[in-house]
Protein backbone atom coordinates (compact mmCIF):
# COMPACT_ATOMS: atom_id res chain seq x y z
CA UNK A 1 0.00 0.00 0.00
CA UNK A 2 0.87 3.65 -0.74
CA UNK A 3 2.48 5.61 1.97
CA UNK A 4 -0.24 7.51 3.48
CA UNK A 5 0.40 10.77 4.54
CA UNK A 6 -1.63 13.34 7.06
CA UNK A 7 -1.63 17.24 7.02
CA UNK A 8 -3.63 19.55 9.31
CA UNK A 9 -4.49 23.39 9.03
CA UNK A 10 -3.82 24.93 12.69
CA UNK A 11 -5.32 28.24 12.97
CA UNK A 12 -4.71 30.64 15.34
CA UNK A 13 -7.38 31.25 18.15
CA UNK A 14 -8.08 32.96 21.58
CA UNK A 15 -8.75 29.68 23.69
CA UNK A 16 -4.99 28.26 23.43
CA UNK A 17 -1.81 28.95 22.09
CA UNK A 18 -0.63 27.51 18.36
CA UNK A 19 2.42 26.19 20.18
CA UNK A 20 -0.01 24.02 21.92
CA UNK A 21 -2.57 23.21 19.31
CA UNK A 22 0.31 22.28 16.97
CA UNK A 23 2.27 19.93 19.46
CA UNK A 24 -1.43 18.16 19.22
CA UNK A 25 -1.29 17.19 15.82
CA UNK A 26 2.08 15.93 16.09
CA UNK A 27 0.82 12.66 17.52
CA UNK A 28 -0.90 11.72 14.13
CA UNK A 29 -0.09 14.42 11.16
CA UNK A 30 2.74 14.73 8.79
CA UNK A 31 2.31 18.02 7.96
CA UNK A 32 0.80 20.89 9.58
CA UNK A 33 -0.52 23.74 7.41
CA UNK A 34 -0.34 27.54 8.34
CA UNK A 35 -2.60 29.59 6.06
CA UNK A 36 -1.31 32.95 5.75
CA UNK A 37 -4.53 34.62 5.41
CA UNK A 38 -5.05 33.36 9.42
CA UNK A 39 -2.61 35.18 10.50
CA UNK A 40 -2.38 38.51 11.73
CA UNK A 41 0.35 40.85 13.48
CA UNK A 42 0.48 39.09 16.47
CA UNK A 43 -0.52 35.53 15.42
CA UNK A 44 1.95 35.73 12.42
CA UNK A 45 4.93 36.42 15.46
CA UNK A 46 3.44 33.60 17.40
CA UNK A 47 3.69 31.42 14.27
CA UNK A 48 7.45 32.21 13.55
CA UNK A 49 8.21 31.51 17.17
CA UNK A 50 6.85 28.01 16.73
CA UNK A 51 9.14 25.57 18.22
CA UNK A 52 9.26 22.78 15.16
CA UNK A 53 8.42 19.18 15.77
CA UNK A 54 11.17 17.35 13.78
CA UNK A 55 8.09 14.59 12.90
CA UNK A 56 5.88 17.29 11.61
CA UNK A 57 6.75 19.17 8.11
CA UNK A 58 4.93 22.75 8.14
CA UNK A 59 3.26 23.69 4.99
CA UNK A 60 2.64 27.97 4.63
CA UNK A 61 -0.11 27.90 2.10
CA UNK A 62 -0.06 31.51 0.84
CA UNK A 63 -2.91 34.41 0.57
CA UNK A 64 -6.18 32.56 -1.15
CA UNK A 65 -8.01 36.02 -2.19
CA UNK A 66 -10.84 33.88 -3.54
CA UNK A 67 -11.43 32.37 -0.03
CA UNK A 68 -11.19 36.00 1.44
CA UNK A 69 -13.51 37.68 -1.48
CA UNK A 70 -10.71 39.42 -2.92
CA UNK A 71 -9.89 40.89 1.13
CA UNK A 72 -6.44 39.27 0.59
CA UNK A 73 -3.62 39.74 -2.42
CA UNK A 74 -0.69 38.58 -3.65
CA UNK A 75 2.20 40.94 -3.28
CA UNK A 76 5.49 42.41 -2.05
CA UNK A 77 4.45 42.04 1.60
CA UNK A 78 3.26 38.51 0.66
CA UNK A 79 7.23 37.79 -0.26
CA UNK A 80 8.17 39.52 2.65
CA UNK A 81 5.98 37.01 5.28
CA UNK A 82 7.18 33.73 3.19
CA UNK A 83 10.71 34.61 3.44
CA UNK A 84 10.49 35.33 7.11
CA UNK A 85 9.21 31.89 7.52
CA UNK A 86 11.36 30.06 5.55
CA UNK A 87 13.14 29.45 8.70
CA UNK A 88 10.13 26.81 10.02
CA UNK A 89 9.03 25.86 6.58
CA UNK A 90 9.20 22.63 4.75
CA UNK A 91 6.76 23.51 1.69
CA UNK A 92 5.62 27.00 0.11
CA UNK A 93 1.62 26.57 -1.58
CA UNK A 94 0.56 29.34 -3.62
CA UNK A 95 -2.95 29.17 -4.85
CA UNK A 96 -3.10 30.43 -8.49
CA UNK A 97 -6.80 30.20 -8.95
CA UNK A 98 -7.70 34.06 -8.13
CA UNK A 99 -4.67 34.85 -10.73
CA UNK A 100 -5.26 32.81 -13.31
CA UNK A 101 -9.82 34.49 -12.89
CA UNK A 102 -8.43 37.80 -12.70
CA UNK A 103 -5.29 37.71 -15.29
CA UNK A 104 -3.64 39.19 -12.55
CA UNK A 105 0.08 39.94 -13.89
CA UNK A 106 1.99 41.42 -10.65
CA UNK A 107 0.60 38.68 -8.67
CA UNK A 108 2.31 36.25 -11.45
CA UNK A 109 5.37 38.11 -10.82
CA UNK A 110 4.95 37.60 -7.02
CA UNK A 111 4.30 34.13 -7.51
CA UNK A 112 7.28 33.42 -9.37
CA UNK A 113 9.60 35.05 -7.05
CA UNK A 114 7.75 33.14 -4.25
CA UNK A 115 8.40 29.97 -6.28
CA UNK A 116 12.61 30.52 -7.01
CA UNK A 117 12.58 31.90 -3.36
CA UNK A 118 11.26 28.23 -1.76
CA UNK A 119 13.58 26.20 -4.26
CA UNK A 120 16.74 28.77 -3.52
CA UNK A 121 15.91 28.00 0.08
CA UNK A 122 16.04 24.14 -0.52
CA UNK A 123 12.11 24.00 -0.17
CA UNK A 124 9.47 22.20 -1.37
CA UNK A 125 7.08 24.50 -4.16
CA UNK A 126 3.52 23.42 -4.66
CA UNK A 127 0.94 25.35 -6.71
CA UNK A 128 -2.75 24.51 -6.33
CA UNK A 129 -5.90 25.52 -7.94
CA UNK A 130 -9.37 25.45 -6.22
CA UNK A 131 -13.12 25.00 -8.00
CA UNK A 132 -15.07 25.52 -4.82
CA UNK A 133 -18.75 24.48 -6.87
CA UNK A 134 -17.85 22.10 -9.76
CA UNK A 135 -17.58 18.39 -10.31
CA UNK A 136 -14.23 17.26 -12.16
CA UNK A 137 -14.25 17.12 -15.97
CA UNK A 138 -11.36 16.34 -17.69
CA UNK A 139 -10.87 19.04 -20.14
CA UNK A 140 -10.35 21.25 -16.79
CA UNK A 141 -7.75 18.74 -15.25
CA UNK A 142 -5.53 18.76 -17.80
CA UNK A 143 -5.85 22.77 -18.89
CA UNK A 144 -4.74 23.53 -15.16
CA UNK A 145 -2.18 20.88 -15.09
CA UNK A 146 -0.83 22.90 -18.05
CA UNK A 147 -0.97 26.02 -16.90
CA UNK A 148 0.62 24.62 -13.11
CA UNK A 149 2.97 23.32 -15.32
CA UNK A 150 3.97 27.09 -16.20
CA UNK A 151 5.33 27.73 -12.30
CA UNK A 152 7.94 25.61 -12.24
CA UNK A 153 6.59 23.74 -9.09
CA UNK A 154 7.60 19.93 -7.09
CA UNK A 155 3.73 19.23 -6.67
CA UNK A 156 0.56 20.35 -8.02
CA UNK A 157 -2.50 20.59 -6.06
CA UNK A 158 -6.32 20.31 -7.54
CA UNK A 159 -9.03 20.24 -6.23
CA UNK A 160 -12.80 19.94 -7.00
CA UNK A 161 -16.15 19.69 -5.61
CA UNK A 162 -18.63 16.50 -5.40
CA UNK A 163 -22.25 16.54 -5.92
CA UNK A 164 -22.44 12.80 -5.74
CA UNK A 165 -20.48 10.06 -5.14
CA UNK A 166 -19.40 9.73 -8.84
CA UNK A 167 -18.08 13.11 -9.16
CA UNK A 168 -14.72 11.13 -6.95
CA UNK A 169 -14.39 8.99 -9.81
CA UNK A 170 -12.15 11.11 -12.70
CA UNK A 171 -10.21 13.31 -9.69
CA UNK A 172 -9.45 9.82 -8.17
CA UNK A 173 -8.49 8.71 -11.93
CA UNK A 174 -6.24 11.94 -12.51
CA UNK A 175 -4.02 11.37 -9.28
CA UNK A 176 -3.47 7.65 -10.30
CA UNK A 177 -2.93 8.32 -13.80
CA UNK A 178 -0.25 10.93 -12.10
CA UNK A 179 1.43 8.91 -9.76
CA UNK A 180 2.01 5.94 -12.46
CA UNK A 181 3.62 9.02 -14.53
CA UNK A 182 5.84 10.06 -11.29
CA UNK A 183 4.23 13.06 -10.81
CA UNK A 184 3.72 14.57 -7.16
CA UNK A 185 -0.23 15.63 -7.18
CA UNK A 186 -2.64 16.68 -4.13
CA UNK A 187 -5.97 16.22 -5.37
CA UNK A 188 -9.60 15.66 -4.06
CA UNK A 189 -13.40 16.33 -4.59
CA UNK A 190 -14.65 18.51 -1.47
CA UNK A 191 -17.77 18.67 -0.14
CA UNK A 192 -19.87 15.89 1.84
CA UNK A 193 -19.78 13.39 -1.33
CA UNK A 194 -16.14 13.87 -1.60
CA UNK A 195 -15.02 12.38 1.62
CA UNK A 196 -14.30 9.18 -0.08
CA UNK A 197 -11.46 10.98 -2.39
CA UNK A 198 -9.63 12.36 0.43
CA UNK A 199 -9.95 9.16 2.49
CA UNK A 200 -8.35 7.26 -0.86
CA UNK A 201 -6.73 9.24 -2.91
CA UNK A 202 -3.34 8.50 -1.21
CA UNK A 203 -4.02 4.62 -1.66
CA UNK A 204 -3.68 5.37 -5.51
CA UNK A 205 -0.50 7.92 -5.20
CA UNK A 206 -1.73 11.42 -4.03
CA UNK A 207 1.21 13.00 -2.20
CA UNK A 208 -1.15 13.68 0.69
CA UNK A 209 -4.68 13.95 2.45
CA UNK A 210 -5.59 16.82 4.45
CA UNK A 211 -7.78 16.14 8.06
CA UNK A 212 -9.46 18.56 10.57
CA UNK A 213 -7.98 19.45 13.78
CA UNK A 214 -11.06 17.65 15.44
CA UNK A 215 -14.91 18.08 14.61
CA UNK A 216 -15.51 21.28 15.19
CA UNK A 217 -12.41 23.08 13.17
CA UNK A 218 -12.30 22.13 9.80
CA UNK A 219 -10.95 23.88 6.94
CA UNK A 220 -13.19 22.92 4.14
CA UNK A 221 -16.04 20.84 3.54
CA UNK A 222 -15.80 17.19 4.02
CA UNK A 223 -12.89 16.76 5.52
CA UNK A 224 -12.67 14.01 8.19
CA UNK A 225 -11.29 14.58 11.70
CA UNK A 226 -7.48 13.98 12.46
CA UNK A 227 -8.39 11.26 15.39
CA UNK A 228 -11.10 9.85 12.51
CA UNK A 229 -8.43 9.53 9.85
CA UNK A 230 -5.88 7.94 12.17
CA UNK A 231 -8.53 5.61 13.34
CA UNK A 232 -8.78 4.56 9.62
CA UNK A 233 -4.90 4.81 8.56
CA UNK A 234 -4.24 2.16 11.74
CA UNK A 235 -7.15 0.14 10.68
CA UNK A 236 -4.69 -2.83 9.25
CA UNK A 237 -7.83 -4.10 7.13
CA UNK A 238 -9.78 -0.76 7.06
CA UNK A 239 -8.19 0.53 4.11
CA UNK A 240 -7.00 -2.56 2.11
CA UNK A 241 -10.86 -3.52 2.05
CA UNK A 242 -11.83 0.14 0.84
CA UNK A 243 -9.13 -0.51 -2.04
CA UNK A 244 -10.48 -3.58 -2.87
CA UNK A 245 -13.80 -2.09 -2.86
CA UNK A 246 -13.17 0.80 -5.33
CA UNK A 247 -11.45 -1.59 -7.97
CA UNK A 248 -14.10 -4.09 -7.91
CA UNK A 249 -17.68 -2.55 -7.01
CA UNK A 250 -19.34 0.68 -7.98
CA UNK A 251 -17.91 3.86 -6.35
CA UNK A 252 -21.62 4.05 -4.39
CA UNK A 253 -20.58 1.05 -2.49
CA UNK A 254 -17.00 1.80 -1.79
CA UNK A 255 -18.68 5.10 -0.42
CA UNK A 256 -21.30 3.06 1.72
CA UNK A 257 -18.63 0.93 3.10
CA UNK A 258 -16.20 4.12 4.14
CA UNK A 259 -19.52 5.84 6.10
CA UNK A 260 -20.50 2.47 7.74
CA UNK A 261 -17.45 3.06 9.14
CA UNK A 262 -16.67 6.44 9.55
CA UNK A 263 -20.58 7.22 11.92
């Protein structure tokens, strides 16, 4: 089976420090993920204070302005925060998807120099692109591969939405078809009918799967819990089974099995 690896967004809050919420995750994740977006003055100072966990490789996902309604941009002082965290960082995301709506040239610029800044620095560069209402169709998948293709990045990351179960099917399709190329890719359907693509996808060769720092903090639809998806990963049959499932029985079934066991 396919190494299967964990990531969790930890967001700053007012109830306890990150320092504390982050040593949590370090029991079960991978990776943690810092969105930059979360962070303000005094968060951002508390997040490049962090005292690294040398099992746990921090991801800082950079400004989404289509999550933030255009509230956030890529710029200058964008640069500025990554390089100042280069010091705790493993892996730079930049989210084209506002650029590539907007034809937004200086934040191309930014992006690039974001890019050759994380590689200069010996770190991992990962470009992703979000459709936060639309099924997969393939046409799409392989025009933003393209364009990815463009930034010069170590991993793409794309990711769709699920109306149904079968909506899973051609995202789940696109990171195997990936993997058995050798390409790094970080893709799933969101949503409530996506959970079976995040739950699988690294059973076929996606780089990663992201989980919630429990129930209540999530950062996007469908994602399972951290405790949920370790429950699953440790499973020794759990996830063979599921496998087995999705290569021999309609994807409705493999996604009855996974919530019979997910309640």
């Amino acid at each position: 089976m396919a190494e299967y690896t964990l990531a969790v967004t930890v967001k700053p809050d007012n109830e306890q420090p990150l320092q504390k919420k982050y040593d949590e995750i370090a029991s079960g994740a991978q990776y943690a993920e810092f969105k930059l977006d979360d962070f303000v003055p005094d968060s951002l100072k508390e997040l490049t204070n962090l005292e690294t966990n040398q099992g746990v490789k921090n991801i800082i996902t950079i400004n989404r302005p289509l999550e933030t309604k255009g509230k956030t941009k890529i710029d200058k002082a964008t640069v500025d925060k990554v390089e100042q965290l280069l010091p705790i960082t493993h892996m730079v995301d930049v989210d084209i998807g506002y650029v590539l709506k907007n034809d937004d040239c200086s934040a191309i610029k930014y992006i690039e120099e974001i890019m050759e800044l994380a590689h200069d620095n010996n770190k991992r560069a990962v470009v992703s692109w979000h459709d936060y209402n639309n099924p997969s169709n393939l046409k799409m998948l392989k025009d933003v591969k393209r364009i990815m293709g463009g930034f010069g990045a170590d991993i793409y990351k794309i990711i769709t939405f699920a109306n149904k179960p079968d909506d899973c099917k051609l995202i789940l399709d696109f990171v195997e078809e990936r993997a058995v190329d050798g390409e790094k890719v970080i893709s799933w359907a969101m949503g409530e009918h996506g959970k079976l693509s995040r739950v699988i996808g690294p059973l076929l060769g996606g780089y990663l799967t992201f989980a919630g720092y429990n129930e209540k903090e999530t950062s996007a639809p469908g994602q399972l819990p951290l405790d949920k998806m370790i429950s699953l990963k440790e499973d020794g049959a759990f996830l063979p089974e599921l496998l087995k499932l999705y290569r021999q029985e309609p994807i409705k079934e493999t996604d009855k099995y996974l919530r019979e066991n997910i309640k």
